[in-house]
C-alpha atoms as a PDB file:
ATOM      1  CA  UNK A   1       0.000   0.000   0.000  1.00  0.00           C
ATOM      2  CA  UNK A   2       1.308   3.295  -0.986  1.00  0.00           C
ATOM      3  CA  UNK A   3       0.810   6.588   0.929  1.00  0.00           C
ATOM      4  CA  UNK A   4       0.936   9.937  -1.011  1.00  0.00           C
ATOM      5  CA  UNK A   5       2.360  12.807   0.331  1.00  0.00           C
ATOM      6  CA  UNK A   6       1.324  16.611  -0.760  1.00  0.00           C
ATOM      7  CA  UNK A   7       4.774  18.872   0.403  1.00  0.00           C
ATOM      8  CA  UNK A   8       3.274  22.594   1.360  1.00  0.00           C
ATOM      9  CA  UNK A   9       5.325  24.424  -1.532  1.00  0.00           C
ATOM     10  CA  UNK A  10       7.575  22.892  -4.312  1.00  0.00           C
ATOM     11  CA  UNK A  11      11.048  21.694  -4.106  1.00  0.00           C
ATOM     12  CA  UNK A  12      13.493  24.437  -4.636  1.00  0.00           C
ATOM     13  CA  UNK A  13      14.784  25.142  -8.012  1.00  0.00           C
ATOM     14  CA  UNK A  14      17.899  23.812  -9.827  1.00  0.00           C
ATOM     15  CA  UNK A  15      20.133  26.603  -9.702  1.00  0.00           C
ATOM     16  CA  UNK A  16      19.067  27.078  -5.717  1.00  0.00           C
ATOM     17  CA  UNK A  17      19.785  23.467  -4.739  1.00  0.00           C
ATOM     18  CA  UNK A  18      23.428  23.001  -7.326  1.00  0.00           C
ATOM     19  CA  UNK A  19      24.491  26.606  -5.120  1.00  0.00           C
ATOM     20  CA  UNK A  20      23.961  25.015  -1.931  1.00  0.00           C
ATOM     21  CA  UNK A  21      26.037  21.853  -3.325  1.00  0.00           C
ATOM     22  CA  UNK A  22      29.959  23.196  -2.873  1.00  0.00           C
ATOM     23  CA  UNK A  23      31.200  20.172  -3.976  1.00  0.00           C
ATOM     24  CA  UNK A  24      31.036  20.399  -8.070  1.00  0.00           C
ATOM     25  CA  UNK A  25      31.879  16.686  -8.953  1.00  0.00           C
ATOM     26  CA  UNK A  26      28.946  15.196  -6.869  1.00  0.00           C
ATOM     27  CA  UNK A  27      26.224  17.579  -8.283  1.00  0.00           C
ATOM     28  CA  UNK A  28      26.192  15.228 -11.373  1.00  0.00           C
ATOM     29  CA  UNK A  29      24.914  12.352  -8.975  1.00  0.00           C
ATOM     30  CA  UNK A  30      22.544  14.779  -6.773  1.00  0.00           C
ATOM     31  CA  UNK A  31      20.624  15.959 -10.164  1.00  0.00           C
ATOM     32  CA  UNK A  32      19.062  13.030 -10.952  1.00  0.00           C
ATOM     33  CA  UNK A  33      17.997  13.420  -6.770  1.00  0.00           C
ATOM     34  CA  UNK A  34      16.421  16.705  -7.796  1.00  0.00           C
ATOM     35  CA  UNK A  35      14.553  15.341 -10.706  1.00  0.00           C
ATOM     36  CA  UNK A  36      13.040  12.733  -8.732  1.00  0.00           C
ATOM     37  CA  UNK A  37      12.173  15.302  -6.181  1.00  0.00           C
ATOM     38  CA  UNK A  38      10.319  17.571  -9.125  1.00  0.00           C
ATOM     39  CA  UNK A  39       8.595  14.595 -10.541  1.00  0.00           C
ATOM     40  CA  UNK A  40       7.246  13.499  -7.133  1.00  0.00           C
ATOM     41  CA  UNK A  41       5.822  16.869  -6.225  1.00  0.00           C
ATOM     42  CA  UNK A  42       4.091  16.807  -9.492  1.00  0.00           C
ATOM     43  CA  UNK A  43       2.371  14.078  -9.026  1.00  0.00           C
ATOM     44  CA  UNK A  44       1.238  14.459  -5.851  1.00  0.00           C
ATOM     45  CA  UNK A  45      -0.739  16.740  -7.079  1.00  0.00           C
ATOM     46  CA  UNK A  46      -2.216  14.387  -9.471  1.00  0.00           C
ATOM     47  CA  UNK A  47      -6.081  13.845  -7.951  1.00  0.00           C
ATOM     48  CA  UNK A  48      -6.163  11.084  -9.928  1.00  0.00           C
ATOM     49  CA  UNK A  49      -3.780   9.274  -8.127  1.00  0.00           C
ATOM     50  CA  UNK A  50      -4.878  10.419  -4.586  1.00  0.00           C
ATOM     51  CA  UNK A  51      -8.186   8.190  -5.523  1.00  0.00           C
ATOM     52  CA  UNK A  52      -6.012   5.490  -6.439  1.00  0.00           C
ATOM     53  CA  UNK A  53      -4.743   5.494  -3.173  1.00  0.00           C
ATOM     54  CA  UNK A  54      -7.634   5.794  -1.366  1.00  0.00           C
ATOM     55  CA  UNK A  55      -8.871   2.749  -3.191  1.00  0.00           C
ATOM     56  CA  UNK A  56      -6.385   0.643  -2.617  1.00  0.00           C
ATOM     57  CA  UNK A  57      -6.872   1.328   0.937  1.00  0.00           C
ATOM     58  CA  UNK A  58     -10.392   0.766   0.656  1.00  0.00           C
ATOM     59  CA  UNK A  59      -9.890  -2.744  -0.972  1.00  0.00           C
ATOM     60  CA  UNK A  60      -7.387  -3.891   2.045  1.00  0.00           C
ATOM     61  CA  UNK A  61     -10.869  -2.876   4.622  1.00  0.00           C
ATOM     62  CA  UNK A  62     -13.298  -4.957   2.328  1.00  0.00           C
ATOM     63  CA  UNK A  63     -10.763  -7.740   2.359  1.00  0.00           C
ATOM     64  CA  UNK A  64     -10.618  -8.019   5.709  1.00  0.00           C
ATOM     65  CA  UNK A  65     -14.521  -7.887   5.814  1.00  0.00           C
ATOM     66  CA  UNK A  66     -14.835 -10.611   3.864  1.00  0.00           C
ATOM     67  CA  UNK A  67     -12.212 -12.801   5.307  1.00  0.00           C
ATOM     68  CA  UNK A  68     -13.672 -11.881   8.639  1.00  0.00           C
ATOM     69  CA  UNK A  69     -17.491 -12.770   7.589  1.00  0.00           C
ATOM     70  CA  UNK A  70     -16.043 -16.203   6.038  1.00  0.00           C
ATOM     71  CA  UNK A  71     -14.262 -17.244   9.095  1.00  0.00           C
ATOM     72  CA  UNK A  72     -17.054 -20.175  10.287  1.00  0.00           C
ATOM     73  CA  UNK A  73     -17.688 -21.191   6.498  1.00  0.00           C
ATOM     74  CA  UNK A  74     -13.649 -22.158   6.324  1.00  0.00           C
ATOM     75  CA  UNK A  75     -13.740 -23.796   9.776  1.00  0.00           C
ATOM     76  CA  UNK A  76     -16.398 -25.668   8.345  1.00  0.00           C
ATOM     77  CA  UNK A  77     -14.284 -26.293   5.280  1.00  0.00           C
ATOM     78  CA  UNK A  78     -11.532 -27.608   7.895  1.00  0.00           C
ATOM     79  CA  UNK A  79     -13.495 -29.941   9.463  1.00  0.00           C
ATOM     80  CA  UNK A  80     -14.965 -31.693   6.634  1.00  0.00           C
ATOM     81  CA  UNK A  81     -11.515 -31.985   5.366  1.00  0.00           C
ATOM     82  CA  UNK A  82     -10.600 -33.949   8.809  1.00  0.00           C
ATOM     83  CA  UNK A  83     -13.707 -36.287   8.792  1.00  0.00           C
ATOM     84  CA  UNK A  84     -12.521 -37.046   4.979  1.00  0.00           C
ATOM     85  CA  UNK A  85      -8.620 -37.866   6.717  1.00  0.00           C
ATOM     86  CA  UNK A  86     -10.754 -39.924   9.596  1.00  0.00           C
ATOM     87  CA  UNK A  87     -13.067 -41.781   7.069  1.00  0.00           C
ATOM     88  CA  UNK A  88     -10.704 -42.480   4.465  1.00  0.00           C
ATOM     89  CA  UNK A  89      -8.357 -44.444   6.514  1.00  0.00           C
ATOM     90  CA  UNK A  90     -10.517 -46.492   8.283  1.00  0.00           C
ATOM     91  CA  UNK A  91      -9.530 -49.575   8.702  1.00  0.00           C
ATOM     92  CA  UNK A  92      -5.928 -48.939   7.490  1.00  0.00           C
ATOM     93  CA  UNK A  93      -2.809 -49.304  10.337  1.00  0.00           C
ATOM     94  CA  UNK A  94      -0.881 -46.204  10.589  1.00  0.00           C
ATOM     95  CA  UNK A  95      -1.564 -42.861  11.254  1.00  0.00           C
ATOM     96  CA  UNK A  96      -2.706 -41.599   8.000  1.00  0.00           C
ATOM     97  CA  UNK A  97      -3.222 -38.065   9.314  1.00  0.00           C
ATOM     98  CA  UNK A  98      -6.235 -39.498  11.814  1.00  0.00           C
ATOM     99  CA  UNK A  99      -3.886 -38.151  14.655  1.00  0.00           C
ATOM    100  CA  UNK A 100      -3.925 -34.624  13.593  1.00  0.00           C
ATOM    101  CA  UNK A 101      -7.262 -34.751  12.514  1.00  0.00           C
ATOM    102  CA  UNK A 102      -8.980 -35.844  15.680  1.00  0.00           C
ATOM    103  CA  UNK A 103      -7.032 -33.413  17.813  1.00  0.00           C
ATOM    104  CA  UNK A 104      -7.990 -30.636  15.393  1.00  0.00           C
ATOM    105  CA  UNK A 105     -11.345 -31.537  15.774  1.00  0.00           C
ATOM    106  CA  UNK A 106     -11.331 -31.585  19.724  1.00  0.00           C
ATOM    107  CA  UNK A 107      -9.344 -28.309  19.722  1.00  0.00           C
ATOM    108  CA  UNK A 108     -12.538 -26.684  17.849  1.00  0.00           C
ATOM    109  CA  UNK A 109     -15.127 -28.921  20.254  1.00  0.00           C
ATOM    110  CA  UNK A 110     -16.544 -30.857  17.602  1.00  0.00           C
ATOM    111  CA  UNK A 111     -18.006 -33.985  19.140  1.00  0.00           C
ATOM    112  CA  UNK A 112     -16.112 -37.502  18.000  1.00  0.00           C
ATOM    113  CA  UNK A 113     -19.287 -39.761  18.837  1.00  0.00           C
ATOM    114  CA  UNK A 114     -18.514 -43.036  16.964  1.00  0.00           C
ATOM    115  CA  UNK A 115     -15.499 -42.084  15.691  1.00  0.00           C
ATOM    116  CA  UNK A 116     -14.116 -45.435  14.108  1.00  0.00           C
ATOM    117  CA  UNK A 117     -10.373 -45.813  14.175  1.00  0.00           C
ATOM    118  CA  UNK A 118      -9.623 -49.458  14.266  1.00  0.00           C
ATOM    119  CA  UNK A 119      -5.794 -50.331  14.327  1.00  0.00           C
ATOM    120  CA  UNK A 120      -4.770 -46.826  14.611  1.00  0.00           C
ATOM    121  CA  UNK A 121      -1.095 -45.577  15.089  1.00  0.00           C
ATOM    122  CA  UNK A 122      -2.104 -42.807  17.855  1.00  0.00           C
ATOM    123  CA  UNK A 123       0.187 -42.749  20.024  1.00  0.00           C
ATOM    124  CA  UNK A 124       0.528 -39.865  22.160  1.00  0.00           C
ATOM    125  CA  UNK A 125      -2.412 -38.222  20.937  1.00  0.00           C
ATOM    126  CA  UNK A 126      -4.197 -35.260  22.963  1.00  0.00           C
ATOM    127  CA  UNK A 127      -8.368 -35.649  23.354  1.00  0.00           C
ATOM    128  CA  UNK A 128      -8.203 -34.091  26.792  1.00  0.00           C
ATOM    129  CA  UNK A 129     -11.905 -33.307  27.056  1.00  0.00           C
ATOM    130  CA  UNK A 130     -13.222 -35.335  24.277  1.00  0.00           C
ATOM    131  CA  UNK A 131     -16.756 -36.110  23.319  1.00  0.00           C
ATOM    132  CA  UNK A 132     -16.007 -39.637  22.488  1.00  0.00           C
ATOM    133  CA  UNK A 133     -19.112 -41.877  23.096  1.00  0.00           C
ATOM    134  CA  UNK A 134     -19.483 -45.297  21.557  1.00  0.00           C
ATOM    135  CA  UNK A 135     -16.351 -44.378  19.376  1.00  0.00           C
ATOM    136  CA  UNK A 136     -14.229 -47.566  18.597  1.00  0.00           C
ATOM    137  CA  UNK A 137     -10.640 -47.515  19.465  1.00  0.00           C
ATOM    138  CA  UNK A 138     -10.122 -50.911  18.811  1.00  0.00           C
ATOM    139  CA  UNK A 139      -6.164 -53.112  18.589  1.00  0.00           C
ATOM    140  CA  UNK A 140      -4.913 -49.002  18.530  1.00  0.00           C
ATOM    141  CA  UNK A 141      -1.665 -47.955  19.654  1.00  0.00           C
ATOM    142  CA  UNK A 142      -2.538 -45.229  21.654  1.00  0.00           C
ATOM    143  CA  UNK A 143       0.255 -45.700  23.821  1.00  0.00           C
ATOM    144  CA  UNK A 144       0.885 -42.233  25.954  1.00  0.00           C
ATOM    145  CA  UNK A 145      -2.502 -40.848  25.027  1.00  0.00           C
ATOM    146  CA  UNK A 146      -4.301 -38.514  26.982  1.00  0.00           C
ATOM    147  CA  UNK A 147      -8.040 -38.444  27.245  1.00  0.00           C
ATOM    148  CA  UNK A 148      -8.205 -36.159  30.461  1.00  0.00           C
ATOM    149  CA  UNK A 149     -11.803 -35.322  31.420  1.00  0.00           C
ATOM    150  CA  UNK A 150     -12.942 -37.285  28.541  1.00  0.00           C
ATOM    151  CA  UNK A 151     -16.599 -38.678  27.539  1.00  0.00           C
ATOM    152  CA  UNK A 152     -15.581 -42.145  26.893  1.00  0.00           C
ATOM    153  CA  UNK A 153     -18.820 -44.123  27.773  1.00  0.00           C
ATOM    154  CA  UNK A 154     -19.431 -47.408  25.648  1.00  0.00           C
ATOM    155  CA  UNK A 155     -16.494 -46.843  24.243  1.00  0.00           C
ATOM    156  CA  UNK A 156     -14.750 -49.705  22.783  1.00  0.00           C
ATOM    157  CA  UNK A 157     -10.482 -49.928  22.964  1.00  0.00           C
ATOM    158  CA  UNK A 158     -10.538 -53.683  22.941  1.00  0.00           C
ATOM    159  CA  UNK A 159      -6.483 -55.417  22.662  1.00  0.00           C
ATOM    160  CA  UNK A 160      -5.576 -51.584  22.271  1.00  0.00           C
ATOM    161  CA  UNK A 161      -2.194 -50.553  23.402  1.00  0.00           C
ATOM    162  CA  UNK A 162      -2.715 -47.704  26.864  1.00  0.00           C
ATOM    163  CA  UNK A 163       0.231 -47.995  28.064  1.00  0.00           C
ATOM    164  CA  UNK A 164       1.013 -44.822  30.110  1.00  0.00           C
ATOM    165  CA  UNK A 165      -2.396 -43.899  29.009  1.00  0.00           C
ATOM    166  CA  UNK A 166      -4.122 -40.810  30.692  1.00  0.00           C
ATOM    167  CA  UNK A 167      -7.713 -41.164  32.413  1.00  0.00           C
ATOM    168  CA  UNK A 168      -8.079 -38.678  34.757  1.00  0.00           C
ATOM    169  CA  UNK A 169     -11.096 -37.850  35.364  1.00  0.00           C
ATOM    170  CA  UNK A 170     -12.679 -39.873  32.221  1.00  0.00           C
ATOM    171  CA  UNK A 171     -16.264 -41.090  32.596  1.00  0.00           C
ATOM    172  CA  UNK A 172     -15.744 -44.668  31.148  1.00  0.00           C
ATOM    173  CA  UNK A 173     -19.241 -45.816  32.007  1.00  0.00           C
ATOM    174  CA  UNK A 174     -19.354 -49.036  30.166  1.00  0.00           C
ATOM    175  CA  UNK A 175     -16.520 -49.302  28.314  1.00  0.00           C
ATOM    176  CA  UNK A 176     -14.931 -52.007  26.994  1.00  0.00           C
ATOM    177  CA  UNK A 177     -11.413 -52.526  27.387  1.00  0.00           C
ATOM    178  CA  UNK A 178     -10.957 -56.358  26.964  1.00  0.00           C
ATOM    179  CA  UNK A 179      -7.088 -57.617  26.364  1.00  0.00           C
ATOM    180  CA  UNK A 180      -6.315 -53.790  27.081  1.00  0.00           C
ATOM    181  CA  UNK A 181      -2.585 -52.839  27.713  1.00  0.00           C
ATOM    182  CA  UNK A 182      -2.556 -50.583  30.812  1.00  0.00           C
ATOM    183  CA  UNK A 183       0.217 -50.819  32.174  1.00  0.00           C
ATOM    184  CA  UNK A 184       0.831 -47.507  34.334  1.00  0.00           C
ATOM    185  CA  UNK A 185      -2.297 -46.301  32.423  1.00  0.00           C
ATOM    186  CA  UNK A 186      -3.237 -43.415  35.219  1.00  0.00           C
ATOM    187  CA  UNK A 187      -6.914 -43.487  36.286  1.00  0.00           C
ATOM    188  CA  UNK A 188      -6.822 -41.326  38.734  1.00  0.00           C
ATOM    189  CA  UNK A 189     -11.048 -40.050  39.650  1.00  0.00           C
ATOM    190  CA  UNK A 190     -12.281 -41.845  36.472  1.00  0.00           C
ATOM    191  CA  UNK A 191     -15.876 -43.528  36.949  1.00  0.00           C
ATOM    192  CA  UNK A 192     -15.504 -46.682  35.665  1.00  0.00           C
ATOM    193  CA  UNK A 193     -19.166 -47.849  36.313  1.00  0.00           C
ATOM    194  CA  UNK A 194     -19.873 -51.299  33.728  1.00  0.00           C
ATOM    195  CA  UNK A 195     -16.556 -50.794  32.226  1.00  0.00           C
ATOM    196  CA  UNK A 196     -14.901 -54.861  31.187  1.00  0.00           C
ATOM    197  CA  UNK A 197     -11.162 -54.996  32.356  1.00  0.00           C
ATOM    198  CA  UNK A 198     -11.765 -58.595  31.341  1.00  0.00           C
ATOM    199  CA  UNK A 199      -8.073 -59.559  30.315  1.00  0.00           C
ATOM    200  CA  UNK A 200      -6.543 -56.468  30.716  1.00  0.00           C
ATOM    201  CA  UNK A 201      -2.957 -56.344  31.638  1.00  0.00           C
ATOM    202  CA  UNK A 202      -3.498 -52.965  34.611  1.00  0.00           C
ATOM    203  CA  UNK A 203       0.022 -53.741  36.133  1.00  0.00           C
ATOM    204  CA  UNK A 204       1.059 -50.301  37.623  1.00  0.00           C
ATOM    205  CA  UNK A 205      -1.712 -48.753  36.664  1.00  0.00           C
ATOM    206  CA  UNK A 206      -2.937 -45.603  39.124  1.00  0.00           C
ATOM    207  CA  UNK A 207      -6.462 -46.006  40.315  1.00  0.00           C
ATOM    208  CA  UNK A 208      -6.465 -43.236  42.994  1.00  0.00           C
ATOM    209  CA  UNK A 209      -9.997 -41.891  43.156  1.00  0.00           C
ATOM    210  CA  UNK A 210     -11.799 -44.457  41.059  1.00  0.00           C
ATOM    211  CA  UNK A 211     -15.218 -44.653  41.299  1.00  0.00           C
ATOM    212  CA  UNK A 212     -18.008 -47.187  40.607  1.00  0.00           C
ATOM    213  CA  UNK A 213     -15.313 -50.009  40.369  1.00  0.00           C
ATOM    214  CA  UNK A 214     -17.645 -52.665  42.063  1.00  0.00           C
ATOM    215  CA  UNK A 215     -19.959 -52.488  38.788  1.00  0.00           C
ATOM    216  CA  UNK A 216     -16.358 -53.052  37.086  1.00  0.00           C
ATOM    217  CA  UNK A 217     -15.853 -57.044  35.387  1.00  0.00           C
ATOM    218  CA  UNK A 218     -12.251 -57.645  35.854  1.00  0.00           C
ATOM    219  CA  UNK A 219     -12.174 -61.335  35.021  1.00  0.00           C
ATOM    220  CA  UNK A 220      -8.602 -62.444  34.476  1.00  0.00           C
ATOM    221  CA  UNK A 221      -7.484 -58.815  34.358  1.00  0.00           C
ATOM    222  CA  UNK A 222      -3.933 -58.733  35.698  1.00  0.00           C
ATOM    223  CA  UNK A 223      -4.217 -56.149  38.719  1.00  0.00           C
ATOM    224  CA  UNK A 224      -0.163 -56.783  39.821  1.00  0.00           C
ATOM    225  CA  UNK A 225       1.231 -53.809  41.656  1.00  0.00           C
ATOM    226  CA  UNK A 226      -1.429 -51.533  40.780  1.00  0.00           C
ATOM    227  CA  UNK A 227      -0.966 -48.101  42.637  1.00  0.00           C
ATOM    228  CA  UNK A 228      -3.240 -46.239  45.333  1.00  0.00           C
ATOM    229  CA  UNK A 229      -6.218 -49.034  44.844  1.00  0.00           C
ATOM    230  CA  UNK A 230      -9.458 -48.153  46.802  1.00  0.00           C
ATOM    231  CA  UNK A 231      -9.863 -49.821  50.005  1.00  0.00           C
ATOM    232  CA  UNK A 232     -10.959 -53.153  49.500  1.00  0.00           C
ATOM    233  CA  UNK A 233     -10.826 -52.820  45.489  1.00  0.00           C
ATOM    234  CA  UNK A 234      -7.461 -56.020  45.697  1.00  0.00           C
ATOM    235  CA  UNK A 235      -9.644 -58.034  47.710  1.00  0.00           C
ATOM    236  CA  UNK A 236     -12.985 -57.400  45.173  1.00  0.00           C
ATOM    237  CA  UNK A 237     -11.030 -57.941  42.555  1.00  0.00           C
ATOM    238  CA  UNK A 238      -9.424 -61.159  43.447  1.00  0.00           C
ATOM    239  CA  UNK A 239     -12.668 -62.707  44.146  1.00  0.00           C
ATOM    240  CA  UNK A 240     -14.206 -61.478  40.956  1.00  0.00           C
ATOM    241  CA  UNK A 241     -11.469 -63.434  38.642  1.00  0.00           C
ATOM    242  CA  UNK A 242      -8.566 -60.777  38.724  1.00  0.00           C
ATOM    243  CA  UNK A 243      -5.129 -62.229  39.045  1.00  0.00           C
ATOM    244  CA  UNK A 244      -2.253 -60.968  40.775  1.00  0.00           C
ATOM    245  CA  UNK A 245       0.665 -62.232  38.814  1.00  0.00           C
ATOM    246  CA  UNK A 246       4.634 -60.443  37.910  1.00  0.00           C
ATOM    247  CA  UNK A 247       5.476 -62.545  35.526  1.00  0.00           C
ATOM    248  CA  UNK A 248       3.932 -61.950  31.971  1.00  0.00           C
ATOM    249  CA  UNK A 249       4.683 -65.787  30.883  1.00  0.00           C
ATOM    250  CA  UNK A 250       2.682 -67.395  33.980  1.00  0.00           C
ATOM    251  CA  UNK A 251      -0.367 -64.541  33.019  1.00  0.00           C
ATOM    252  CA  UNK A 252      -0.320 -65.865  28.939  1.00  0.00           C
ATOM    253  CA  UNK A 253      -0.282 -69.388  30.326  1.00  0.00           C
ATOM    254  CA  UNK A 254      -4.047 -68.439  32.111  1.00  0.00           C
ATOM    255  CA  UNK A 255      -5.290 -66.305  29.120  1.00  0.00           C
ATOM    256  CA  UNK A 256      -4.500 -69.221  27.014  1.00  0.00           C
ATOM    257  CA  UNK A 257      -5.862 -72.260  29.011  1.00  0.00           C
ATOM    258  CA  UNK A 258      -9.039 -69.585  29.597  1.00  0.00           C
ATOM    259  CA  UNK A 259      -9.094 -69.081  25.397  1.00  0.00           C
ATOM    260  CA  UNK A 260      -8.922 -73.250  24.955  1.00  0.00           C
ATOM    261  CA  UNK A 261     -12.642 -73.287  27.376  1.00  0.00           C
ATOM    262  CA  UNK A 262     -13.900 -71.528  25.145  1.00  0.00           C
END
């Protein structure tokens, strides 16, 4: 953008501004200075190009109108662009730009209910917050996730990789999490009313603060060293099929004679 100037009075005259120069060699490289000089005075004068100016400045305001006013039509632009990423790849291993595309979606609060992102590479992917309901996490990696806060009833992460996993605070009414890895998964005040630990490997994991666990199945789930467990929640879950067991080889032997009753 260019901003035209009008000087008060002229620029002095040739023969005024070569007397003020004492040195005579450089007034050969200061004339074409003074030219310059004339020609811009000139056309500052020019109306025409005064309106030209003003238009251009005019143009830059209705610009920004326009990108302002079309602000929620290209959000919505971006977010059918990330539920093309999500529904393309379904199905497919790998990331395939699912990753970015559900945290995108979260950061604007658009709910993920029934999301479907079977054998996922997610790992370390932020849905603190998340509106995830029935969505279907299902032989993920989502190892170092965090789902903070999250909505994550009847959702399903069945032989998904948590590890290090983040559930504070997550409603996980119903959930299933059969063959799970949690190891050190951190559950710290989720409700885990109905959720199926059924198989699930919760060695280390943090369940300071859960609630609802005695609506919990935990059948074979291996509950070895888990940290800050309710009172009583060992004892329950011993009775109710969990397993207590260090070593991972002893824990496959179980699953395995369990899978051959079947």
């Amino acid at each position: 953008m260019f901003h035209l100037e009008s000087p008060e009075k002229p620029p002095e005259s040739w023969e005024q501004f070569r007397d003020r120069v004492k040195t005579h060699w450089a007034r050969h490289f200061l004339y074409l200075d003074w030219c310059f000089a004339q020609l811009a005075w000139r056309l500052s004068r020019w109306s025409l190009l005064k309106v030209l100016a003003y238009a251009e400045t005019f143009s830059v305001l209705v610009a920004l109108i326009v990108w302002v006013a079309e602000a929620g039509e290209r959000k919505q632009q971006k977010h059918y662009q990330a539920w093309q990423v999500i529904n393309t790849a379904q199905g497919k291993g790998g990331s395939g730009g699912r990753l970015d595309a559900l945290e995108q979606l979260n950061d604007d609060h658009v709910a993920l209910v029934g999301v479907d992102v079977n054998q996922a590479y997610l790992r370390n992917i932020h849905l603190e917050r998340a509106d995830l309901r029935r969505a279907t996490f299902v032989s993920c990696d989502l190892r170092s996730s965090h789902f903070r806060r999250a909505g994550l009833q009847d959702t399903t992460f069945t032989s998904a990789n948590l590890r290090d996993a983040e559930f504070r605070g997550a409603d996980l009414s119903d959930a299933t999490l059969i063959d799970a890895d949690l190891t050190d998964a951190d559950f710290r005040g989720a409700k885990v009313p109905g959720v199926t630990f059924n198989r699930a490997d919760l060695r280390g994991a943090d369940l300071s603060g859960i609630t609802y666990w005695r609506k919990a199945s935990v059948r074979l789930a291996n509950i070895y060293g888990v940290k800050n467990p309710p009172d009583g929640f060992v004892k329950w879950a011993t009775e109710h099929g969990a397993v207590e067991l260090a070593a991972s080889d002893q824990w496959n032997a179980k699953l395995e004679a369990d899978a051959e009753l079947k």
